[in-house]
C-alpha atoms as a PDB file:
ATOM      1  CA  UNK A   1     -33.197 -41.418 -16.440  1.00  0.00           C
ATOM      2  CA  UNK A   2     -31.123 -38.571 -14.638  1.00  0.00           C
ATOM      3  CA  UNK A   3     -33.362 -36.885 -12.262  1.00  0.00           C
ATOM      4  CA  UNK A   4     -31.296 -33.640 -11.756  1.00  0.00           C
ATOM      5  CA  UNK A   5     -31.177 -32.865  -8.228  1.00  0.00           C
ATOM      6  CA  UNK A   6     -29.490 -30.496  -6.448  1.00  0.00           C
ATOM      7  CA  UNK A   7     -27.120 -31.121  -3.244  1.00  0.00           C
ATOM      8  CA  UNK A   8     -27.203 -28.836  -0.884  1.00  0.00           C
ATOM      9  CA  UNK A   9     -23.573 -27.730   0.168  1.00  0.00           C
ATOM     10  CA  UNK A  10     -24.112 -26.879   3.642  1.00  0.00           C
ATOM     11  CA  UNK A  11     -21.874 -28.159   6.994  1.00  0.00           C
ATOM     12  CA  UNK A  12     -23.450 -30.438   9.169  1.00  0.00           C
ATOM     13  CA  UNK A  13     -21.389 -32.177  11.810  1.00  0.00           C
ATOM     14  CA  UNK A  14     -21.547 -35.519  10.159  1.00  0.00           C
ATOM     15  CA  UNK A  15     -20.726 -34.751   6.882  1.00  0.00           C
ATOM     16  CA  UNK A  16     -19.470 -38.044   5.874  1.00  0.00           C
ATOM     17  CA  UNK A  17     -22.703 -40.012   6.333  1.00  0.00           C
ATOM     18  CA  UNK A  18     -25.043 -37.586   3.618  1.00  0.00           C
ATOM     19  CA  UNK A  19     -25.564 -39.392   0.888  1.00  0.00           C
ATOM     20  CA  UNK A  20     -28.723 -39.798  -0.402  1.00  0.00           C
ATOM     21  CA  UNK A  21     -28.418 -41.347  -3.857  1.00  0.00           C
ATOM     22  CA  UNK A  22     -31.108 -41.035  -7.177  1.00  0.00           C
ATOM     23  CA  UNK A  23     -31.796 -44.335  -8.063  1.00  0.00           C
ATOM     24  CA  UNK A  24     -34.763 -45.198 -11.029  1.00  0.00           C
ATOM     25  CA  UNK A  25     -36.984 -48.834 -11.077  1.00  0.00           C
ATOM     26  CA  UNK A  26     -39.009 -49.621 -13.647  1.00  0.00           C
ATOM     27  CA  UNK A  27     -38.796 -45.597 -15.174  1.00  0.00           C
ATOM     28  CA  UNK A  28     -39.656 -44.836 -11.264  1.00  0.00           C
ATOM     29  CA  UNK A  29     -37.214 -42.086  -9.855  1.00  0.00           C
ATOM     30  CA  UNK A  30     -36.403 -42.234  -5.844  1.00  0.00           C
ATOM     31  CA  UNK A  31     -34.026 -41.621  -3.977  1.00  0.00           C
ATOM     32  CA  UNK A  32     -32.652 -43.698  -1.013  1.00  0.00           C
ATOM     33  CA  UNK A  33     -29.960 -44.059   1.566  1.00  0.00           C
ATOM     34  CA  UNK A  34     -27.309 -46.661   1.253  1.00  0.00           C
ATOM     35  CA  UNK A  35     -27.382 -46.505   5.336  1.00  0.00           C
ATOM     36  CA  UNK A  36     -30.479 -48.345   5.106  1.00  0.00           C
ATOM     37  CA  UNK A  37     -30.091 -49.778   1.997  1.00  0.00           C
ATOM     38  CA  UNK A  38     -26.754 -51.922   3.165  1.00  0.00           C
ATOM     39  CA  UNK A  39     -28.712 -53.709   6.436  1.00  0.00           C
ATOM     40  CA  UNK A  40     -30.512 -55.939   3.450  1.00  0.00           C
ATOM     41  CA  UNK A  41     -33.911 -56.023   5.406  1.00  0.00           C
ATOM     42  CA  UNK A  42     -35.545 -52.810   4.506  1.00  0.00           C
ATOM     43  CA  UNK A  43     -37.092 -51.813   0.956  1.00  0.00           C
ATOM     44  CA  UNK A  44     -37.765 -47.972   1.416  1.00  0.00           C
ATOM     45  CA  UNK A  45     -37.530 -44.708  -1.141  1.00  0.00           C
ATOM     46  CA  UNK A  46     -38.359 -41.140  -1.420  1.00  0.00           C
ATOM     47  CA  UNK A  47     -40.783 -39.826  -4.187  1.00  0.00           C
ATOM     48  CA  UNK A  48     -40.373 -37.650  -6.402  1.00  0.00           C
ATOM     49  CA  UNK A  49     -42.462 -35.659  -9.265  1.00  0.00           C
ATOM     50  CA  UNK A  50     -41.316 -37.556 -12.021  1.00  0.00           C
ATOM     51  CA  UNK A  51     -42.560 -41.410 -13.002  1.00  0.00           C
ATOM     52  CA  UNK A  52     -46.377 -41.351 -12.629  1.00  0.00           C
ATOM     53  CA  UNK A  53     -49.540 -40.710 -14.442  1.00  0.00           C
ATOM     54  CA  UNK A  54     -51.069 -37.840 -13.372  1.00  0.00           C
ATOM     55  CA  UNK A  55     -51.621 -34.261 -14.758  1.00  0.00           C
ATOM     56  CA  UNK A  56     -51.639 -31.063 -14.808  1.00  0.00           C
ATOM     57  CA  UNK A  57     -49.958 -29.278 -11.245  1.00  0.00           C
ATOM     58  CA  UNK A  58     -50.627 -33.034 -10.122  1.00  0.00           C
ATOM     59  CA  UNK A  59     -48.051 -34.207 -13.094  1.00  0.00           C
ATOM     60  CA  UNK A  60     -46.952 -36.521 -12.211  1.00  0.00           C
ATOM     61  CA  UNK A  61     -45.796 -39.439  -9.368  1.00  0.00           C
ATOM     62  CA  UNK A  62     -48.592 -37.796  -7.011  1.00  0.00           C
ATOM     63  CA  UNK A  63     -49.231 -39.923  -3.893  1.00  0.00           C
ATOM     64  CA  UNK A  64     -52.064 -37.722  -2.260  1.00  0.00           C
ATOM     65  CA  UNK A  65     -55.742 -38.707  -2.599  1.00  0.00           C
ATOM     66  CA  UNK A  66     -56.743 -35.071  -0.720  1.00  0.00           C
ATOM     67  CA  UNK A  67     -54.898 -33.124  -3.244  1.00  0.00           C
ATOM     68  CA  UNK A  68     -57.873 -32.758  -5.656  1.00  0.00           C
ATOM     69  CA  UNK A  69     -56.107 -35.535  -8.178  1.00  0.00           C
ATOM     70  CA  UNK A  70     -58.246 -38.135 -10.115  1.00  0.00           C
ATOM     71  CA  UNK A  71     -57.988 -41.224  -7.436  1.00  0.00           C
ATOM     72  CA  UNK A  72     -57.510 -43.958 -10.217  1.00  0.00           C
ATOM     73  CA  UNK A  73     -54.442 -41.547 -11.301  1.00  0.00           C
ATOM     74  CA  UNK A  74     -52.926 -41.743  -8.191  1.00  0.00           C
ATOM     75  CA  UNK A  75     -53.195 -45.497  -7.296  1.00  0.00           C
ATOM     76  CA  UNK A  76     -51.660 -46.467 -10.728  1.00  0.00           C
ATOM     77  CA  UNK A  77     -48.788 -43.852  -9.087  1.00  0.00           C
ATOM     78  CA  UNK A  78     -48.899 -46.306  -5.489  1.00  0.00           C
ATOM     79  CA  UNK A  79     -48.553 -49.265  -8.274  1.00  0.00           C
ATOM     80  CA  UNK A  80     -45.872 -47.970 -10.084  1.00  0.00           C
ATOM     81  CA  UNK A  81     -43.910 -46.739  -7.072  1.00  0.00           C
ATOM     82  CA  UNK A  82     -43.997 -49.802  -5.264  1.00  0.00           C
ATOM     83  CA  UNK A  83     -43.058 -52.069  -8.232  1.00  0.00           C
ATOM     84  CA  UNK A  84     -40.120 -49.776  -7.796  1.00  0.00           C
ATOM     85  CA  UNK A  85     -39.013 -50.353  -4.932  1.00  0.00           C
ATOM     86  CA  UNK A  86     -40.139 -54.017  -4.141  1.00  0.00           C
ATOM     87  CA  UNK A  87     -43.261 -53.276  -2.138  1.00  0.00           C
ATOM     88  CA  UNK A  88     -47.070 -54.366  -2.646  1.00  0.00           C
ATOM     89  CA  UNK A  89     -50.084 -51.915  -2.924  1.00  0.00           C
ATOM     90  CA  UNK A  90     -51.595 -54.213  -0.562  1.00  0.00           C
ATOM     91  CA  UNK A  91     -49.332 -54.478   2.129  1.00  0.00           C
ATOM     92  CA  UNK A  92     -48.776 -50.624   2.398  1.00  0.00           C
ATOM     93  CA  UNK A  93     -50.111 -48.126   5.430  1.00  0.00           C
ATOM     94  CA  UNK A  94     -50.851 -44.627   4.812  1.00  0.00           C
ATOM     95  CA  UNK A  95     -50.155 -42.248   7.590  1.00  0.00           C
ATOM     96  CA  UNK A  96     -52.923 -39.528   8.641  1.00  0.00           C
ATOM     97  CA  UNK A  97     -50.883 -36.811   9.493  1.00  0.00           C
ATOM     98  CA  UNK A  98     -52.332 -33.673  11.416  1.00  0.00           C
ATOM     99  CA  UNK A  99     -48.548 -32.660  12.425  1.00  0.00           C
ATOM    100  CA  UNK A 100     -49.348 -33.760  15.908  1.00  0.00           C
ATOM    101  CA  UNK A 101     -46.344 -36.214  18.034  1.00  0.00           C
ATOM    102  CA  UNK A 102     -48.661 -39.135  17.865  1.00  0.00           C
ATOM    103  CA  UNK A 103     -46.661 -42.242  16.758  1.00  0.00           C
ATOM    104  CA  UNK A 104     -48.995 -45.667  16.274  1.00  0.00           C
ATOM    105  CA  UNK A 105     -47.706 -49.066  16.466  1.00  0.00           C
ATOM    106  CA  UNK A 106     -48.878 -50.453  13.078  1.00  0.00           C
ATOM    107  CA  UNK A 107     -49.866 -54.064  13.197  1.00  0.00           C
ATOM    108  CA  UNK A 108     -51.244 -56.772  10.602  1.00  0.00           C
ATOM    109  CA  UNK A 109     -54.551 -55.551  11.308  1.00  0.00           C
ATOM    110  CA  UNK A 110     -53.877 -51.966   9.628  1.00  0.00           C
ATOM    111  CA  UNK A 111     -52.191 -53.558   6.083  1.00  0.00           C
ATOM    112  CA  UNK A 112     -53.518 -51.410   3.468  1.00  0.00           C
ATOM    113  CA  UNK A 113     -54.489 -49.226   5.262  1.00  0.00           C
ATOM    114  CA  UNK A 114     -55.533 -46.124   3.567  1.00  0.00           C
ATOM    115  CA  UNK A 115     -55.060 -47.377   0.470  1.00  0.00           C
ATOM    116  CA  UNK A 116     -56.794 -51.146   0.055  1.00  0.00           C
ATOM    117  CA  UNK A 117     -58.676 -50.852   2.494  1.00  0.00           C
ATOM    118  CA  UNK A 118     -60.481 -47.495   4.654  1.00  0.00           C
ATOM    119  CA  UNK A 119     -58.255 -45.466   6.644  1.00  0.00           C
ATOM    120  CA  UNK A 120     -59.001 -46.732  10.037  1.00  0.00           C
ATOM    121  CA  UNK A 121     -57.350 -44.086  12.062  1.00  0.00           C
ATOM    122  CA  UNK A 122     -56.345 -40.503  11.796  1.00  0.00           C
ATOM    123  CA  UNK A 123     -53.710 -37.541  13.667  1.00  0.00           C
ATOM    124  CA  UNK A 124     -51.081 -39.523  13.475  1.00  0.00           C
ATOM    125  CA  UNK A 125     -47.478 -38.552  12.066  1.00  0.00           C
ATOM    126  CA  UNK A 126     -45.533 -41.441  13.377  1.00  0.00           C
ATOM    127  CA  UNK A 127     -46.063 -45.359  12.548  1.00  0.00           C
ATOM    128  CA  UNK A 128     -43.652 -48.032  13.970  1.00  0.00           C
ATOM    129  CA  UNK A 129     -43.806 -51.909  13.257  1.00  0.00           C
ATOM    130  CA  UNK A 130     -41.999 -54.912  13.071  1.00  0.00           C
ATOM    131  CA  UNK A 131     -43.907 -56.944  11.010  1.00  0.00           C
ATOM    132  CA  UNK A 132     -42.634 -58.203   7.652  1.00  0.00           C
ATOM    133  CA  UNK A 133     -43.795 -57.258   4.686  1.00  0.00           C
ATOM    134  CA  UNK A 134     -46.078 -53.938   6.011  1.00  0.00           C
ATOM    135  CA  UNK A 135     -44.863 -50.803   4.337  1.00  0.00           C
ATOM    136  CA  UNK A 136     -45.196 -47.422   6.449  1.00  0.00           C
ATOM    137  CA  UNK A 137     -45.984 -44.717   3.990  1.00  0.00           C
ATOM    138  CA  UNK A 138     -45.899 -40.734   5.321  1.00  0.00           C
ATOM    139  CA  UNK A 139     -46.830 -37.535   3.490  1.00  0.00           C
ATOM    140  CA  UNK A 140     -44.151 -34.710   2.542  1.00  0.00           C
ATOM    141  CA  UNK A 141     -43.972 -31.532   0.551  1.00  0.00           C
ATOM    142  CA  UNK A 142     -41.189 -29.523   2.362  1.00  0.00           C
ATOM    143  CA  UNK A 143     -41.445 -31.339   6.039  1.00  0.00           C
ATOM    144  CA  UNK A 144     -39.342 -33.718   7.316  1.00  0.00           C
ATOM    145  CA  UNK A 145     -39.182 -37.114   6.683  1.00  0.00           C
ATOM    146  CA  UNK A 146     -37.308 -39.658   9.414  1.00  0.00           C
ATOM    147  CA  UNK A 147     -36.550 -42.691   8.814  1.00  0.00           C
ATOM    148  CA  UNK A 148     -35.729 -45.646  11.547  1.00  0.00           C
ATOM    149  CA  UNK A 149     -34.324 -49.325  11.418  1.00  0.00           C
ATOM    150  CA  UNK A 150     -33.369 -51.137  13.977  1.00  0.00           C
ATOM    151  CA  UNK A 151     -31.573 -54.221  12.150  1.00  0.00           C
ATOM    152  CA  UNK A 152     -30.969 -56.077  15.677  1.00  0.00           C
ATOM    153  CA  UNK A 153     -34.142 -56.091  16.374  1.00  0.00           C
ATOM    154  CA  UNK A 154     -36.045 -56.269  13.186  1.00  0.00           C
ATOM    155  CA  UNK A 155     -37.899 -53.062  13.590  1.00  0.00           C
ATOM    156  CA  UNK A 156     -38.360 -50.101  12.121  1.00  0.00           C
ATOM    157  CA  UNK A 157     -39.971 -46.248  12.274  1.00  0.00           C
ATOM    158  CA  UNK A 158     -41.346 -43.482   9.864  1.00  0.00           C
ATOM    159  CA  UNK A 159     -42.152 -40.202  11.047  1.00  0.00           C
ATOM    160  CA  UNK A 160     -43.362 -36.525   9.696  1.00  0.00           C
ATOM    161  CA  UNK A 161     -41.459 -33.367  11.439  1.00  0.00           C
ATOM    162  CA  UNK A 162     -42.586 -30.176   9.993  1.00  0.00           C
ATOM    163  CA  UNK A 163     -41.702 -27.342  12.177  1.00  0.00           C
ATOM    164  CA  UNK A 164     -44.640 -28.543  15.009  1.00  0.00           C
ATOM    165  CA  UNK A 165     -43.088 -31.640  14.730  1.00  0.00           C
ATOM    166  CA  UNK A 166     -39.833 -30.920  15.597  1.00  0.00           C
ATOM    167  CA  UNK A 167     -40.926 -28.381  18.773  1.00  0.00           C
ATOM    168  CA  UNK A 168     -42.652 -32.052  19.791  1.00  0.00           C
ATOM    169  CA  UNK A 169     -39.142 -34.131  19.002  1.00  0.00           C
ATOM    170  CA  UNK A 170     -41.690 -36.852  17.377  1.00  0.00           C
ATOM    171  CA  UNK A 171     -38.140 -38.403  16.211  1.00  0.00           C
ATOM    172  CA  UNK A 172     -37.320 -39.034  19.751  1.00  0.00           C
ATOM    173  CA  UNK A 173     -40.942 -40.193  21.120  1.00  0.00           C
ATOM    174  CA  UNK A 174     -40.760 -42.525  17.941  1.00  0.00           C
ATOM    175  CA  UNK A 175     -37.161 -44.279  19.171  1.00  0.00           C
ATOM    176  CA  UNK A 176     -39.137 -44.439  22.647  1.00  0.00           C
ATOM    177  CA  UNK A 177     -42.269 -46.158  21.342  1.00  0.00           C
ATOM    178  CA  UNK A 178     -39.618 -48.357  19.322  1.00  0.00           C
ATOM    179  CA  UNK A 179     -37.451 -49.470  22.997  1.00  0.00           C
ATOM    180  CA  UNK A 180     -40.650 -49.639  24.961  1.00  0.00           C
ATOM    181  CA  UNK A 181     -42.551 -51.746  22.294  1.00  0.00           C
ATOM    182  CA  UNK A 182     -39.717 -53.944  20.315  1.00  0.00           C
ATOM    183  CA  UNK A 183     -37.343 -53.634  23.142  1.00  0.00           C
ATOM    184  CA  UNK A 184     -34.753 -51.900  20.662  1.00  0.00           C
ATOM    185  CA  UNK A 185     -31.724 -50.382  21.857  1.00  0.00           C
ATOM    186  CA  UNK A 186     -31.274 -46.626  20.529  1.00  0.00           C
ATOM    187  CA  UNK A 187     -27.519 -47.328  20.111  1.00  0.00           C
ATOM    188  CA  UNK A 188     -28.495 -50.482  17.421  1.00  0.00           C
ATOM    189  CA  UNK A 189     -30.676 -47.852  15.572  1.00  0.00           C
ATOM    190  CA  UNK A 190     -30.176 -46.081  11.879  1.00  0.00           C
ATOM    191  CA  UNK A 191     -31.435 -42.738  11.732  1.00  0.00           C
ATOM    192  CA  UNK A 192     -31.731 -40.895   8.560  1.00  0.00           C
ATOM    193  CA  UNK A 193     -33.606 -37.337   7.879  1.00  0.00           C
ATOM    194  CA  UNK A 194     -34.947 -37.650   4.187  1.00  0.00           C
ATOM    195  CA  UNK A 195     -35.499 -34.461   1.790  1.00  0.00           C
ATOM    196  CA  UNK A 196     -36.898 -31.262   2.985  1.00  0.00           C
ATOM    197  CA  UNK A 197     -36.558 -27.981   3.064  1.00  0.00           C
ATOM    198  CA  UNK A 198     -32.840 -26.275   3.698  1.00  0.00           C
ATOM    199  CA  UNK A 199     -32.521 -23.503   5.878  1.00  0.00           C
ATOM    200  CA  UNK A 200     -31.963 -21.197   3.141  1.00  0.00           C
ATOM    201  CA  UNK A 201     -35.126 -21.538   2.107  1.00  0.00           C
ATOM    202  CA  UNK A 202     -37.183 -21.977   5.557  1.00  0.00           C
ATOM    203  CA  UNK A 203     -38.090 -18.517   6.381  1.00  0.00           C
ATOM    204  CA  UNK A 204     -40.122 -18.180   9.871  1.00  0.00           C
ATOM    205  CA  UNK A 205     -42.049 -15.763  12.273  1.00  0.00           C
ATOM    206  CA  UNK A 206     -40.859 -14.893  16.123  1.00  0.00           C
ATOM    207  CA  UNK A 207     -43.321 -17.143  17.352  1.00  0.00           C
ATOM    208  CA  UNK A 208     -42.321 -20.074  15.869  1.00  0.00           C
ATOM    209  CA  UNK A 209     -38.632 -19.368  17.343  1.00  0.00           C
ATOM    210  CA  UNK A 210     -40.182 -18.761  20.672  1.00  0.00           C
ATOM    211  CA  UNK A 211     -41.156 -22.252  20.833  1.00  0.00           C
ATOM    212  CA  UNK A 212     -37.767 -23.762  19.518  1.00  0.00           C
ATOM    213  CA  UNK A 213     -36.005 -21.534  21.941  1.00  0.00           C
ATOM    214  CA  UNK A 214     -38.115 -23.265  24.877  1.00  0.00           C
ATOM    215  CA  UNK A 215     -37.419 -26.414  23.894  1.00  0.00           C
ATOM    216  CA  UNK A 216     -33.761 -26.761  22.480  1.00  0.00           C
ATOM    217  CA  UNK A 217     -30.885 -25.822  24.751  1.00  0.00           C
ATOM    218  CA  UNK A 218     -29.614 -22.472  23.946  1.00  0.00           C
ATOM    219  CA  UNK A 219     -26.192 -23.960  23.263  1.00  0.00           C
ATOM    220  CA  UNK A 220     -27.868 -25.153  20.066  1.00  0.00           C
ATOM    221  CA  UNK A 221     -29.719 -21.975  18.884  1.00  0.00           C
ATOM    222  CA  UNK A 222     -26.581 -20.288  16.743  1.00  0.00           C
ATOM    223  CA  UNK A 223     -26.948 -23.544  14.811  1.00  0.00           C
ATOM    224  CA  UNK A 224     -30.741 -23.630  14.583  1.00  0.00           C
ATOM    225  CA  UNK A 225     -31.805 -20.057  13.152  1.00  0.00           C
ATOM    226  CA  UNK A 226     -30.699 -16.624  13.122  1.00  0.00           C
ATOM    227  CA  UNK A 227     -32.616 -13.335  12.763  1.00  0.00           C
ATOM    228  CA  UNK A 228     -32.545 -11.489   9.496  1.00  0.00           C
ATOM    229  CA  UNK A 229     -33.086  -7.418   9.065  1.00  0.00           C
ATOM    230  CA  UNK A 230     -36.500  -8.240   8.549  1.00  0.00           C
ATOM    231  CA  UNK A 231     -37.279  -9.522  12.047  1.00  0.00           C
ATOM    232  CA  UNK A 232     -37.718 -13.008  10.663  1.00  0.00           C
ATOM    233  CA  UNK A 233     -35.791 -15.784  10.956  1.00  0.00           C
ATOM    234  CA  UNK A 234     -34.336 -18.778   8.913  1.00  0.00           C
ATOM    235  CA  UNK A 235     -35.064 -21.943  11.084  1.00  0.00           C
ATOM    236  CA  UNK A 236     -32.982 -25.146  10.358  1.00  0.00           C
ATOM    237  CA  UNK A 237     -35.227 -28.123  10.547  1.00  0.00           C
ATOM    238  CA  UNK A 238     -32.541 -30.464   9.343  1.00  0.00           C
ATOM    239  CA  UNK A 239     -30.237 -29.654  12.146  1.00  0.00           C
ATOM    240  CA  UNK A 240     -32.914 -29.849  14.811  1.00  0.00           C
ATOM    241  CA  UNK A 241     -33.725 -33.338  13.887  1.00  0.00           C
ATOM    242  CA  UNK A 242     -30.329 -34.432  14.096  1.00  0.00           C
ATOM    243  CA  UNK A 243     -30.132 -32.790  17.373  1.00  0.00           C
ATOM    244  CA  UNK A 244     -33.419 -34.788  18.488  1.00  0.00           C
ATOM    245  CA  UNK A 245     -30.932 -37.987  16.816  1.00  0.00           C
ATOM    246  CA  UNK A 246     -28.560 -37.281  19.206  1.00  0.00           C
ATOM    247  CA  UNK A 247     -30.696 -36.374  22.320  1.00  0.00           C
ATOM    248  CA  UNK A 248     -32.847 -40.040  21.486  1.00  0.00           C
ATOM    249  CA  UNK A 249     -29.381 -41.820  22.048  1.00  0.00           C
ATOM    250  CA  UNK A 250     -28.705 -42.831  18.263  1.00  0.00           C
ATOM    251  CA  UNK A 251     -24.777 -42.484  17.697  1.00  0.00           C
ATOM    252  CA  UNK A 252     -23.326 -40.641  14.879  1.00  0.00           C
ATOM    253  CA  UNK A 253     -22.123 -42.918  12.699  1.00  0.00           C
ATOM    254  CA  UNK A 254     -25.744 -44.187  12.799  1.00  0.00           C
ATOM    255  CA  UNK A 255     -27.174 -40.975  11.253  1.00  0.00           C
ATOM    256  CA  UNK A 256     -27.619 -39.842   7.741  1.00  0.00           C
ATOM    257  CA  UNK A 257     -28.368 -35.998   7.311  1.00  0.00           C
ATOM    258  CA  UNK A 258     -29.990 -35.287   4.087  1.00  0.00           C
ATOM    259  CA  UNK A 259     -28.607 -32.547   1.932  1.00  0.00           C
ATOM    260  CA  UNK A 260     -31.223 -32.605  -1.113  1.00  0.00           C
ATOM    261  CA  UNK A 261     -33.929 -29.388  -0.324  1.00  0.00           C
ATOM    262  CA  UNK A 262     -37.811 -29.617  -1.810  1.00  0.00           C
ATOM    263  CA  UNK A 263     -37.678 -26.183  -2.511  1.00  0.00           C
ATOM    264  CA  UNK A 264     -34.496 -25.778  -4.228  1.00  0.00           C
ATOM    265  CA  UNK A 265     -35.536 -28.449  -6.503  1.00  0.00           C
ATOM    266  CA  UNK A 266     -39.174 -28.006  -6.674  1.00  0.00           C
ATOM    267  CA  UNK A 267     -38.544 -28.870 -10.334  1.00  0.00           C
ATOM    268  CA  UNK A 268     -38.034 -32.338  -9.678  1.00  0.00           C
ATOM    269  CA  UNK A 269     -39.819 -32.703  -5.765  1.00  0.00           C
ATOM    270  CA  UNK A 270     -43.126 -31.459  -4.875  1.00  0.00           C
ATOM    271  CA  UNK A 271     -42.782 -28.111  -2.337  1.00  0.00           C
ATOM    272  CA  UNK A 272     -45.322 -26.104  -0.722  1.00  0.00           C
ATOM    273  CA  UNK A 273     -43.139 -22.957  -0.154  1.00  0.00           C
ATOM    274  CA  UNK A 274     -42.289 -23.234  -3.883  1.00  0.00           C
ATOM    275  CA  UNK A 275     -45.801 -24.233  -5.130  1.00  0.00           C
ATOM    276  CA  UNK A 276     -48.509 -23.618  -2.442  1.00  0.00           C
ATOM    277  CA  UNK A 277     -51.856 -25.741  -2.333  1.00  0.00           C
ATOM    278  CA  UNK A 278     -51.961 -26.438  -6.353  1.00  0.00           C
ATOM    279  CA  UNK A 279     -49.180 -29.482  -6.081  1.00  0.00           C
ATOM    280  CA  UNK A 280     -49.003 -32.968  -5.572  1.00  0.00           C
ATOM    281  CA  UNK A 281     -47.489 -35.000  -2.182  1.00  0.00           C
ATOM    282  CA  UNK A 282     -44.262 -36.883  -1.595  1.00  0.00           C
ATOM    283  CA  UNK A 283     -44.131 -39.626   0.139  1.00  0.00           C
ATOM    284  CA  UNK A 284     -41.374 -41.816   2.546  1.00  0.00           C
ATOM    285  CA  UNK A 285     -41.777 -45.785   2.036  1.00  0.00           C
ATOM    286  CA  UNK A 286     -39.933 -47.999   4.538  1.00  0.00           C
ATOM    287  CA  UNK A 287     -40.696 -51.426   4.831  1.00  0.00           C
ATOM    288  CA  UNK A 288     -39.476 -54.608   6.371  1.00  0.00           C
ATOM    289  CA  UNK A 289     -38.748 -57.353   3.778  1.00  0.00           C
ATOM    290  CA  UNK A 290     -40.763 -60.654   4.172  1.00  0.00           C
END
C-alpha cells in the first residue's frame, strides 16, 4: 500500500538521523523509526488516516473516543492497529492529555487503561514504564509526539508537546522522571520527535513567543521563530524539542528529528490546522516487548 507522504526538506542539525519510514501490517499504514526499531525491545508506530473502519471526516484509522466517532468503530481501529504493530488491545494505556507537563509512571495496575478498562486518571501528557508488555498510547493531530527508550535499562517514555508543552520542556521532565524512577542514564537514551506540524505551517501570536522567549536562551530564538509582516510569527516546535533533547542530556547521535508535517499531508495524517474540530486523532504507540 504506498501511503504518499511528504518529507519535509528542511535543515536540522542532525540531519543524518531523520528517517522516519512508512511501513504497512496487516493493510495497517504507520510509520516508525528504525532508531527504535533496531534496539529489538520496543514495538511502537505512528497512525495515520488510512487502515480503519470508520466514516465520514472520522474515515478512517480514528483512535479518539471524544471525537464524536461511533465507539465500536474506533476499537475495531485499536484492534487493527495493534495487530499491526505486535501489541494487544488489552495491554494498551491511553493517555489523558490536557497539554499540561504532568508525566505518570504507568504500572501493571493501569493496563488497559482507557480502553479495556475505565480511564482511571486524567491531565496527563506524559506516561513512563518499564514493564513488559504495557503499551503507552498518546493523542496527536498537529502536536508533538516524543518518543523515549532506554535499551540499558529496559525503559521507556511517551510524551505530548504542543506548543504549552514545549514552554513546559515535558520532554525533559519525562527523561527526569525516567533517571529518578528507572535509574536511566540520559546518555543511554533514544530520543525521537514523531510527526507534527513544520514550521511552515505553525503560524503563532506574540504571546505565545513571549513565553518561548522566557524560557529558551536567546541564542536559540533565530532558530525557533521569526516575525512575519503580519506581526505573527512561525514557531518551530520540532526544533525546540530537539533543543529540550539536548538540554535533558540525550547525545546526538541518540536523536531522531522527524521531517514528515500533519498539515502538509493532512491527506494522509489527521491535522487540526488543516481540518479543525471535524477530524479524527493520531496516535504514538510505544511498548516494551514481553
Amino acid at each position: 500500500m504506498s501511503i504518499g507522504i511528504h518529507y519535509k526538506n528542511q535543515q536540522h542539525i542532525y540531519d543524518e538521523v531523520q528517517y522516519p519510514l512508512e511501513k504497512t501490517g496487516d493493510s495497517v499504514p504507520y510509520l516508525s523509526y528504525p532508531l527504535l526499531s533496531e534496539t529489538g525491545i520496543v514495538n511502537h508506530g505512528f497512525s495515520t488516516k488510512l487502515g480503519g473502519v470508520s466514516e465520514g471526516c472520522y474515515a478512517s484509522m480514528n483512535l479518539g473516543f471524544n471525537r464524536g466517532d461511533a465507539e465500536e468503530n474506533v476499537r475495531e481501529n485499536y484492534r487493527r492497529f495493534g495487530a499491526a504493530i505486535g501489541v494487544e488491545v488489552e495491554d494498551m494505556v491511553l493517555s489523558k492529555q490536557t497539554h499540561t507537563t504532568n508525566v505518570r509512571i504507568i504500572t501493571e495496575a493501569d493496563r488497559g487503561n482507557g480502553l479495556t478498562v475505565p480511564q482511571a486518571f486524567s491531565d496527563v501528557d506524559g506516561m513512563i514504564t518499564n514493564v513488559p508488555g504495557l503499551c503507552l498510547v498518546t493523542f496527536y493531530a498537529d502536536c508533538v509526539p516524543l518518543y523515549f527508550v532506554d535499551p540499558v535499562r529496559k525503559a521507556i517514555g511517551l510524551s505530548h508537546s504542543g506548543w504549552r508543552g514545549s514552554v513546559g520542556k515535558i520532554g525533559k521532565i519525562t527523561v527526569e522522571q525516567m533517571v529518578q524512577t528507572y535509574g536511566c542514564n540520559p546518555s543511554d537514551i533514544l530520543a525521537t520527535i514523531g510527526p507534527s506540524v513544520c514550521q511552515d505551517c505553525y503560524e503563532v501570536s506574540e504571546d505565545v513567543i513571549e513565553q518561548f522567549r522566557t524560557h529558551y536562551d536567546e541564542t536559540y530564538w533565530e532558530s525557533l521563530f521569526y516575525k512575519k509582516e503580519n506581526g505573527h510569527y512561525q514557531l518551530n516546535l520540532w526544533r525546540a524539542n530537539e533543543i529540550v533533547f539536548l538540554e535533558s542530556g540525550i547525545l546526538p547521535e541518540h536523536m531522531a528529528v522527524s521531517n514528515v508535517c500533519t498539515h502538509c499531508n493532512h491527506e494522509v495524517l489527521y491535522s487540526h490546522r488543516a481540518m479543525g474540530n471535524e477530524r479524527g486523532s493520531l496516535c504514538a504507540f510505544l511498548a516494551l516487548k514481553k
